[in-house]
Protein backbone atom coordinates (compact mmCIF):
# COMPACT_ATOMS: atom_id res chain seq x y z
CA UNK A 1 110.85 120.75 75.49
CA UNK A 2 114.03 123.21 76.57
CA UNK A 3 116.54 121.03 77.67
CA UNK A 4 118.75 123.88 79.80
CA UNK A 5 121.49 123.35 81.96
CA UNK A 6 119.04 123.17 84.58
CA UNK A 7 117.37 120.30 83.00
CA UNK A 8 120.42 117.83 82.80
CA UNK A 9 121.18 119.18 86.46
CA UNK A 10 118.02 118.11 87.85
CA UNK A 11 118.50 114.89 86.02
CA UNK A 12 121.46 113.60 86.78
CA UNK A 13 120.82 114.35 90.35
CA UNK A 14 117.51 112.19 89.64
CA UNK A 15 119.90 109.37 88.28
CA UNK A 16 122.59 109.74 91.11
CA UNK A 17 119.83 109.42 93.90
CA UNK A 18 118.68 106.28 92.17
CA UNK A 19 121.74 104.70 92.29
CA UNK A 20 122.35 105.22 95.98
CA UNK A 21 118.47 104.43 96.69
CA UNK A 22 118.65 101.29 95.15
CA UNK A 23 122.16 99.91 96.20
CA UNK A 24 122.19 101.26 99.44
CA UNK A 25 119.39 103.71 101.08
CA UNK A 26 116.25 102.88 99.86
CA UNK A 27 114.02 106.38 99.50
CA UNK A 28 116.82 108.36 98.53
CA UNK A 29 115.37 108.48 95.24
CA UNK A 30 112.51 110.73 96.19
CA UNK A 31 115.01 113.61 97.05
CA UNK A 32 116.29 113.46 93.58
CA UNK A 33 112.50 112.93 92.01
CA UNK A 34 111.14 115.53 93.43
CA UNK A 35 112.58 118.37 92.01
CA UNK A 36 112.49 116.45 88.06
CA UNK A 37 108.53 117.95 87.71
CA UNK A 38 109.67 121.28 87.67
CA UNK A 39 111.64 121.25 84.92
CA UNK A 40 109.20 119.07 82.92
CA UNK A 41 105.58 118.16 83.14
CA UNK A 42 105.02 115.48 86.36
CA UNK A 43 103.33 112.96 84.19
CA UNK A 44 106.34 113.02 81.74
CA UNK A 45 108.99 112.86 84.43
CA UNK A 46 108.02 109.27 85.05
CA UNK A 47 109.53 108.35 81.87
CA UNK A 48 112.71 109.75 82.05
CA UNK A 49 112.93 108.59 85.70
CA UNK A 50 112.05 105.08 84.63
CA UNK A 51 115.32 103.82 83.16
CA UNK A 52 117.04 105.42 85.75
CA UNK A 53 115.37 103.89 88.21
CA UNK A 54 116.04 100.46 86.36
CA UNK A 55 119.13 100.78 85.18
CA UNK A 56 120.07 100.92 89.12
CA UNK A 57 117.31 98.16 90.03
CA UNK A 58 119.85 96.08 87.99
CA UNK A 59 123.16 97.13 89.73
CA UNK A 60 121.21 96.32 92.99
CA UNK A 61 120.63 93.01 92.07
CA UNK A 62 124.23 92.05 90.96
CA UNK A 63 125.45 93.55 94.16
CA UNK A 64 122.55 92.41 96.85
CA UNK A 65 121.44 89.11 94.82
CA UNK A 66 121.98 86.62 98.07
CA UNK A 67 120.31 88.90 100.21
CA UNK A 68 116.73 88.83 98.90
CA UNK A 69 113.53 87.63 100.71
CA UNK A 70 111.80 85.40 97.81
CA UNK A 71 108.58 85.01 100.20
CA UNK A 72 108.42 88.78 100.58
CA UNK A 73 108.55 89.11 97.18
CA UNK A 74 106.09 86.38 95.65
CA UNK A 75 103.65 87.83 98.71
CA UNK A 76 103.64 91.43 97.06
CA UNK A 77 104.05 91.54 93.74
CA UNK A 78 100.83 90.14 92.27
CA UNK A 79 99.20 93.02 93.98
CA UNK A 80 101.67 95.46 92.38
CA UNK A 81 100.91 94.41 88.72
CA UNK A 82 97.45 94.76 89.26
CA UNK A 83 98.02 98.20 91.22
CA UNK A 84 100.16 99.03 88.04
CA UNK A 85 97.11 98.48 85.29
CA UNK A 86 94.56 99.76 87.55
CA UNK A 87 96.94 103.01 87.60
CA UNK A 88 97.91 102.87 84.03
CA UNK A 89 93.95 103.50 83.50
CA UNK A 90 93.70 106.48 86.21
CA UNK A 91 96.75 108.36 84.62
CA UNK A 92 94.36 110.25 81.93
CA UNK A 93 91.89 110.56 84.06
CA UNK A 94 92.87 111.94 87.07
CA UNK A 95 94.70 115.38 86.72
CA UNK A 96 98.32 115.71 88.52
CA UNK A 97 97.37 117.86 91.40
CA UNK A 98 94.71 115.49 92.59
CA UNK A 99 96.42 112.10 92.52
CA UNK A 100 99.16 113.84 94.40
CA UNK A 101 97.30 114.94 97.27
CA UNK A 102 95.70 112.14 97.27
CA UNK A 103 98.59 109.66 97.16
CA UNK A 104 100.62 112.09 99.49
CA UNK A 105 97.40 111.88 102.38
CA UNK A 106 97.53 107.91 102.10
CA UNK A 107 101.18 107.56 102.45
CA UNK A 108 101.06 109.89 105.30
CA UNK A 109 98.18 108.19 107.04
CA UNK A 110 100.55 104.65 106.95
CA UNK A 111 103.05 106.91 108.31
CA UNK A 112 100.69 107.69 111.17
CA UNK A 113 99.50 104.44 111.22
CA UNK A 114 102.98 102.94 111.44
CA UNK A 115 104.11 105.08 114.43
CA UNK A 116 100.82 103.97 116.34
CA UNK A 117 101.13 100.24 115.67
CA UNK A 118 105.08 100.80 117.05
CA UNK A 119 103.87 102.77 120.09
CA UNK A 120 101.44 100.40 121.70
CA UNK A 121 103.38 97.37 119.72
CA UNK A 122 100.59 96.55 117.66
CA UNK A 123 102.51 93.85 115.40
CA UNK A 124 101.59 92.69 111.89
CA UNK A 125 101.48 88.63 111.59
CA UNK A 126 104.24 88.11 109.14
CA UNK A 127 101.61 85.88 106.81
CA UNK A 128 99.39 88.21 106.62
CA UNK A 129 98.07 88.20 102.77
CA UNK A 130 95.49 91.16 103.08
CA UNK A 131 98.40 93.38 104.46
CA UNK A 132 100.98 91.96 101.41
CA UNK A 133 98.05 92.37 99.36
CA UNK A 134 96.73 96.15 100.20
CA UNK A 135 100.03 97.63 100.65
CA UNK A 136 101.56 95.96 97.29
CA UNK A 137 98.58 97.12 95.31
CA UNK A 138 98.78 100.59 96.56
CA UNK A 139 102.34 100.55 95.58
CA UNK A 140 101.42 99.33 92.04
CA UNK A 141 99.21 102.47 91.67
CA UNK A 142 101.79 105.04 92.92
CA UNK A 143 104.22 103.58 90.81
CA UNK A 144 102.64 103.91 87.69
CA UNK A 145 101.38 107.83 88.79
CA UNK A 146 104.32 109.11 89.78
CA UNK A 147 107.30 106.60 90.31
CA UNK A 148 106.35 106.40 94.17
CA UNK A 149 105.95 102.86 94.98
CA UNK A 150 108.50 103.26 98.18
CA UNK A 151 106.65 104.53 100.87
CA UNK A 152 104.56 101.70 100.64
CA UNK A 153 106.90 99.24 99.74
CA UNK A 154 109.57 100.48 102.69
CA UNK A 155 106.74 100.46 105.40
CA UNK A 156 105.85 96.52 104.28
CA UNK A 157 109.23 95.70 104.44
CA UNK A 158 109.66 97.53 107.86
CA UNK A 159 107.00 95.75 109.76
CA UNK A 160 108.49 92.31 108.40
CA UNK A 161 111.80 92.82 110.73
CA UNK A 162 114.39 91.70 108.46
CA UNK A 163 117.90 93.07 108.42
CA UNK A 164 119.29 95.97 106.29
CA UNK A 165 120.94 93.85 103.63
CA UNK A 166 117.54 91.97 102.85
CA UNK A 167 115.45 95.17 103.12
CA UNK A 168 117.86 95.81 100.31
CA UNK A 169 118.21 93.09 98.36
CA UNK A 170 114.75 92.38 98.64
CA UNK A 171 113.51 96.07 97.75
CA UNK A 172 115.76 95.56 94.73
CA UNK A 173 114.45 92.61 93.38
CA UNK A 174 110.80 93.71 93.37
CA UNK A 175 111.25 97.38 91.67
CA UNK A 176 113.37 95.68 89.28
CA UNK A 177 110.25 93.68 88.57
CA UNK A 178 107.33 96.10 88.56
CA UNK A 179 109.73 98.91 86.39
CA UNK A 180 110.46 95.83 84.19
CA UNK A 181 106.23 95.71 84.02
CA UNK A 182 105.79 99.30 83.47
CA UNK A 183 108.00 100.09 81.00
CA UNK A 184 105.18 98.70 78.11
CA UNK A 185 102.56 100.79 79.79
CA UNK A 186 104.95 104.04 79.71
CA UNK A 187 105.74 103.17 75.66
CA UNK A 188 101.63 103.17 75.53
CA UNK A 189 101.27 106.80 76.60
CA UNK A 190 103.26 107.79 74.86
CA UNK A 191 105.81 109.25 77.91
CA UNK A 192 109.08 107.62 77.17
CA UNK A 193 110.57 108.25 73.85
CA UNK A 194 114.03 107.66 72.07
CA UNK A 195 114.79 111.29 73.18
CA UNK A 196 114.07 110.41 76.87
CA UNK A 197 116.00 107.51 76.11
CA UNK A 198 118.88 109.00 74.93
CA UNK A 199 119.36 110.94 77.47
CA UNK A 200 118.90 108.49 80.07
CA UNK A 201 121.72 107.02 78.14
CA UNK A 202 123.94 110.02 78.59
CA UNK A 203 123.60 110.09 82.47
CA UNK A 204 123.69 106.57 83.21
CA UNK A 205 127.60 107.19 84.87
CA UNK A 206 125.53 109.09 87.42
CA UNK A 207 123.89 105.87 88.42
CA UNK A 208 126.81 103.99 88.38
CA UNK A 209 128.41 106.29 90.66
CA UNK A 210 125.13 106.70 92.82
CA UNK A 211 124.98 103.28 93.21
CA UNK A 212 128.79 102.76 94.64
CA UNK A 213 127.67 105.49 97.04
CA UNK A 214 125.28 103.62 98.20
CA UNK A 215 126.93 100.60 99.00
CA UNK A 216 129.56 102.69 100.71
CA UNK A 217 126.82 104.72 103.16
CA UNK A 218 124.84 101.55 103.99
CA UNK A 219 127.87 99.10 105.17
CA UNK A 220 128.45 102.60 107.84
CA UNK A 221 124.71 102.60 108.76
CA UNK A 222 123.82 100.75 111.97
CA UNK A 223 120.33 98.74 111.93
CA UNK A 224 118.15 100.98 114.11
CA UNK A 225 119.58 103.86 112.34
CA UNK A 226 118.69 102.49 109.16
CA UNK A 227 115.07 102.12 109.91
CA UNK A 228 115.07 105.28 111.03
CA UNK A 229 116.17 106.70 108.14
CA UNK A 230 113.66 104.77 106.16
CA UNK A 231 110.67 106.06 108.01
CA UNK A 232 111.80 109.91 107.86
CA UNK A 233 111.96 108.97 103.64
CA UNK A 234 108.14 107.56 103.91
CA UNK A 235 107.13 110.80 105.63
CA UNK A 236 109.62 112.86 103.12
CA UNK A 237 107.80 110.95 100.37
CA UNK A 238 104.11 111.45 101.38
CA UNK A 239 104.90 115.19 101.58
CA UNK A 240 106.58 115.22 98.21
CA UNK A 241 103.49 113.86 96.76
CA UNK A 242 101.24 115.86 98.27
CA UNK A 243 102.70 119.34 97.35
């Protein structure tokens, strides 16, 4: 593969949106994701998005560790793993332009759904197991197809009403644990290899510094603001995946 200038560009905008994402705005990642498949096949830029994307799961984590939901998390994340295997399967089998209109459509359709259930305040028990259930496994899936588990995830989290330092914290310590899960499945595709990993390596002070950033913008973001921010990424994110 040509690694150009271009390339490392793309990338270590990819690792500097994962740091802010994950230590402070959750979705900014998809800005930086987005523009990784054109430099590279879409199934391969999972791979070198991965360790990105965990490398700043763990930064989160030291920074947000008190702030976590454990029910929130325990609720969704059996339903990720399995939405991880079912989607390890469905990644030969399904070619990229398919799986990404039809992942885009269903995140779109929650975003729909979302703005209904707000506008004639339509509320989601808080116990609810088929909700934690549905939306975790349909985050497991887009995870594993194309690194996309936060619409999903950030739309759960929304409709539990917690504050902006648990959405964080708890976001944190759940894609710390399904990218922790994945990373096996990535080695058996073949996807990530010590290439992939040596760049990763290379650009990691772009997460570092992404990740600072984020802190920074989400001590100066009011509540409402942040959750509004969060549902313009959703709808950012369904259309990423469906184009």
């Amino acid at each position: 593969m040509e690694q150009s200038f271009v390339f490392y560009l793309v990338l270590a905008l990819s690792a500097l949106t994962a740091g802010i994402s994950k230590a402070g705005v959750p979705g900014v990642a998809t800005l930086g994701a987005v523009f990784v498949p054109l430099v590279m096949p879409a199934k391969l830029s999972t791979a070198y998005v991965l360790p990105f994307l965990l490398f700043a799961d763990i930064v989160a984590i030291a920074y947000w560790r008190r702030t976590a939901v454990m029910r929130y998390i325990i609720a969704l994340l059996p339903a990720m793993f399995a939405g991880i295997i079912v989607g390890f399967f469905l990644m030969d089998r399904i070619p990229d332009a398919v799986y990404g209109k039809v992942l885009g459509s269903i995140v779109i359709l929650l975003f729909v759904m979302d703005a209904v259930c707000r506008r004639y305040n339509i509320h989601i028990p808080e116990n609810s197991r088929m909700y934690a259930w549905g939306m975790g496994f349909l985050a497991g899936v887009m995870t594993m197809l194309a690194n996309a588990a936060g619409p999903a995830l950030m739309l759960y989290l929304l409709s539990m009403n917690i504050s902006k330092e648990e959405f964080v914290g708890t976001s944190a310590w759940i894609y710390f644990a399904i990218n922790v899960f994945k990373l096996p499945f990535s080695f058996a595709l073949g996807l990530m290899t010590l290439d992939s990993l040596r760049i990763n390596i290379m650009l990691l002070p772009c997460v570092i510094l992404g990740s600072v950033m984020g802190v920074c913008l989400i001590r100066r973001i009011s509540g409402p603001l942040f959750e509004k921010i969060m549902r313009i990424m959703v709808l950012i994110g369904g259309i990423k995946l469906y184009f």
